[in-house]
C-alpha atoms as a PDB file:
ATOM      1  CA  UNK A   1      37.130  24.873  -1.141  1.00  0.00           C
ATOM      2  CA  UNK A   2      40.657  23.746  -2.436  1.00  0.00           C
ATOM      3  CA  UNK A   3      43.925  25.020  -1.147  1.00  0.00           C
ATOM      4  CA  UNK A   4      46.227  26.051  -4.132  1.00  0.00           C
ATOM      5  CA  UNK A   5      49.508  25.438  -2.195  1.00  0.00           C
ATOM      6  CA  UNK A   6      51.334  27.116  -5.280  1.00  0.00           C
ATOM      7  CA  UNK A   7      49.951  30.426  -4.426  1.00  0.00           C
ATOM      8  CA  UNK A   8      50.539  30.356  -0.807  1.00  0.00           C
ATOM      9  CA  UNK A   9      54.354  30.465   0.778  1.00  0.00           C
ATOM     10  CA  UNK A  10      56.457  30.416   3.895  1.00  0.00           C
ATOM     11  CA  UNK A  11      56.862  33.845   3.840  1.00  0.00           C
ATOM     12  CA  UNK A  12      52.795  34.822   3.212  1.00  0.00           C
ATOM     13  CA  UNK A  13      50.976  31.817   4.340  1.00  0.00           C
ATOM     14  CA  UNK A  14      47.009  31.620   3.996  1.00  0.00           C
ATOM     15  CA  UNK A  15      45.179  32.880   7.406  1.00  0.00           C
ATOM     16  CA  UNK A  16      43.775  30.396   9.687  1.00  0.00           C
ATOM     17  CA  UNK A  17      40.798  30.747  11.595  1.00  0.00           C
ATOM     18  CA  UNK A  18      42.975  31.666  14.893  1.00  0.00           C
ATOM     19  CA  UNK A  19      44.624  34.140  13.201  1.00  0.00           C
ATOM     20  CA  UNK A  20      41.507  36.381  12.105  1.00  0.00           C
ATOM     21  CA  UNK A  21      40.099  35.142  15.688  1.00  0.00           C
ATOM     22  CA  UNK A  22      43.200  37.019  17.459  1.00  0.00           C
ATOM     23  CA  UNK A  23      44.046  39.860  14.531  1.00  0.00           C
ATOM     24  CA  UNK A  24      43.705  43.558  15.935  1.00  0.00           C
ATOM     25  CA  UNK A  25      42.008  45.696  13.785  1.00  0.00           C
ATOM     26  CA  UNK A  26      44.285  48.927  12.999  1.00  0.00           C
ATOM     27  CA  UNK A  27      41.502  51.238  14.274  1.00  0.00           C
ATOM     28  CA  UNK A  28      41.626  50.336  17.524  1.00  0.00           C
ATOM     29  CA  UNK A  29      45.576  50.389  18.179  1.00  0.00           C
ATOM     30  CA  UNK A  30      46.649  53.418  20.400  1.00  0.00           C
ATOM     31  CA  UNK A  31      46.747  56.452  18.622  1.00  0.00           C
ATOM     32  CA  UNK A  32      50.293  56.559  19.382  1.00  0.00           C
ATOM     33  CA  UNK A  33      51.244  53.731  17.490  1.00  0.00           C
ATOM     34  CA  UNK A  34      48.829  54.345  14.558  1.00  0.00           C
ATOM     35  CA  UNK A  35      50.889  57.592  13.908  1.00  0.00           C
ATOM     36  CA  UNK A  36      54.246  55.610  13.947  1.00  0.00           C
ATOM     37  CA  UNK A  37      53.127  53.079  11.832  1.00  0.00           C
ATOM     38  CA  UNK A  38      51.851  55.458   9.187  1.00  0.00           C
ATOM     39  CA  UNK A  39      55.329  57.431   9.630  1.00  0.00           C
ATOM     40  CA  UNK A  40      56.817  54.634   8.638  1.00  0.00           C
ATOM     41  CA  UNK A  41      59.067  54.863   5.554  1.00  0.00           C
ATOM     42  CA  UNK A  42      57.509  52.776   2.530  1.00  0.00           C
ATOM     43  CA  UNK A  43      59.137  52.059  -0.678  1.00  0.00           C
ATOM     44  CA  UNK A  44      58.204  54.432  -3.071  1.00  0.00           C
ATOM     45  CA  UNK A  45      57.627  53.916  -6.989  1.00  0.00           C
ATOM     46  CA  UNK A  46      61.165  53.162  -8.624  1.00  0.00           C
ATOM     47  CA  UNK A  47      62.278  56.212 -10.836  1.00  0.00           C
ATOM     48  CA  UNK A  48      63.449  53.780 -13.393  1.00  0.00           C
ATOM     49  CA  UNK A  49      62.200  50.464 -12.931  1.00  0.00           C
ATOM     50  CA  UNK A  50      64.907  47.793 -13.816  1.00  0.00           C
ATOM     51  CA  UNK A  51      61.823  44.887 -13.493  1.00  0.00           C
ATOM     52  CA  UNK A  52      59.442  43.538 -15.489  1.00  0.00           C
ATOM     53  CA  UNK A  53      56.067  42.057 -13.868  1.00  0.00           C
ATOM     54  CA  UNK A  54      54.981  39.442 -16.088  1.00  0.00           C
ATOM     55  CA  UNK A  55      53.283  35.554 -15.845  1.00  0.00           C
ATOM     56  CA  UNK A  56      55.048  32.638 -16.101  1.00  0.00           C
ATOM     57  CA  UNK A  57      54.636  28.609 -15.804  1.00  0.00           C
ATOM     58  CA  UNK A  58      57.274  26.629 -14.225  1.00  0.00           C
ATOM     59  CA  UNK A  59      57.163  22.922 -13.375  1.00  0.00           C
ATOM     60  CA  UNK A  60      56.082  22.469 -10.162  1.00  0.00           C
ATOM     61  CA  UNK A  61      59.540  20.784  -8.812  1.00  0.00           C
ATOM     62  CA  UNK A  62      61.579  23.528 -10.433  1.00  0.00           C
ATOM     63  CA  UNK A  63      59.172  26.419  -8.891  1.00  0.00           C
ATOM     64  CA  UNK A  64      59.742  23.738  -5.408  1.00  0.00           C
ATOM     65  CA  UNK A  65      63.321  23.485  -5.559  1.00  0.00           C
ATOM     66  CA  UNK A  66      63.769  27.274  -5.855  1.00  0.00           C
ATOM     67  CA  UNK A  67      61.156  28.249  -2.866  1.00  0.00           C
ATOM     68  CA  UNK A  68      63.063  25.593  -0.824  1.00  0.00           C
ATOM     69  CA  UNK A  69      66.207  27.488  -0.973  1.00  0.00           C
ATOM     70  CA  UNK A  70      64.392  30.148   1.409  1.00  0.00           C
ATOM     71  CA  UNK A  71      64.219  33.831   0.830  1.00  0.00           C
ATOM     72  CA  UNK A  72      65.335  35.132  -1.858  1.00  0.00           C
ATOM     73  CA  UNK A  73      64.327  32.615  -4.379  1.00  0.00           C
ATOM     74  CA  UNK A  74      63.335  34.805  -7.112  1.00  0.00           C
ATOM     75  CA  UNK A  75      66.878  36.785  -6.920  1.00  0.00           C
ATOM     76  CA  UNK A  76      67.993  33.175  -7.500  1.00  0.00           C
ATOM     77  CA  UNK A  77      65.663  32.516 -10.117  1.00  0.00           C
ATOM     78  CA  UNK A  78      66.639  35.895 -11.950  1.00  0.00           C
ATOM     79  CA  UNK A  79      69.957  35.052 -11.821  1.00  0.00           C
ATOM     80  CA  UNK A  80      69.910  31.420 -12.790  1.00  0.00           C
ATOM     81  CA  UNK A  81      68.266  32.792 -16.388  1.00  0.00           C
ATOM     82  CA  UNK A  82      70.586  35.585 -16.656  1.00  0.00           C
ATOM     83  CA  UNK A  83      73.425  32.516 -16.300  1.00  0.00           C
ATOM     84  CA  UNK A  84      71.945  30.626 -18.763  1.00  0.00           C
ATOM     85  CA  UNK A  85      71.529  33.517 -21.490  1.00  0.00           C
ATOM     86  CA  UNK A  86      75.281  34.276 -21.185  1.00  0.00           C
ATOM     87  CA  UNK A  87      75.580  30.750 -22.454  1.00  0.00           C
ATOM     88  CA  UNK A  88      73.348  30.381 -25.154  1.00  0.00           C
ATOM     89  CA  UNK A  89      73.192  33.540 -26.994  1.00  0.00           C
ATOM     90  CA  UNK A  90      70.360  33.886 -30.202  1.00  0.00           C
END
């Protein structure tokens, strides 16, 4: 099977063979540290969500240059387009 390296990242790469060989399942961590974990503040649902989840196609060098920037490339994205909207109005 094909990679698709567009839907795999620095910061979530695609499991290897190694990794699933030494993963831990969560089941058989000490008790102990399965209660922490699951104390563990999560992020909650926003009250008033200020995002929009959609799909979209960039060229692959654009979607490239972004991701190469590091984390925080969709902030950058975001921002880019809110840039270029103060500039070209409808």
């Amino acid at each position: 099977m094909k990679t698709n390296h567009f839907l795999i990242d620095d910061e979530n790469p695609e499991w290897t063979d190694d990794d699933f060989k030494n993963s831990t399942p969560f089941t058989t961590l000490p008790k102990s540290l399965q209660t922490t974990l699951r104390s563990l503040k999560t992020r909650g649902k926003q009250q008033q969500p200020t995002k929009v989840s959609t799909t979209v196609r960039f060229d692959a060098e654009v979607l490239e240059a972004f991701k190469n920037m590091g984390n925080g490339w969709q902030t950058r994205m975001n921002n880019a387009l809110k840039e270029w909207l103060k500039e070209h109005t409808a």
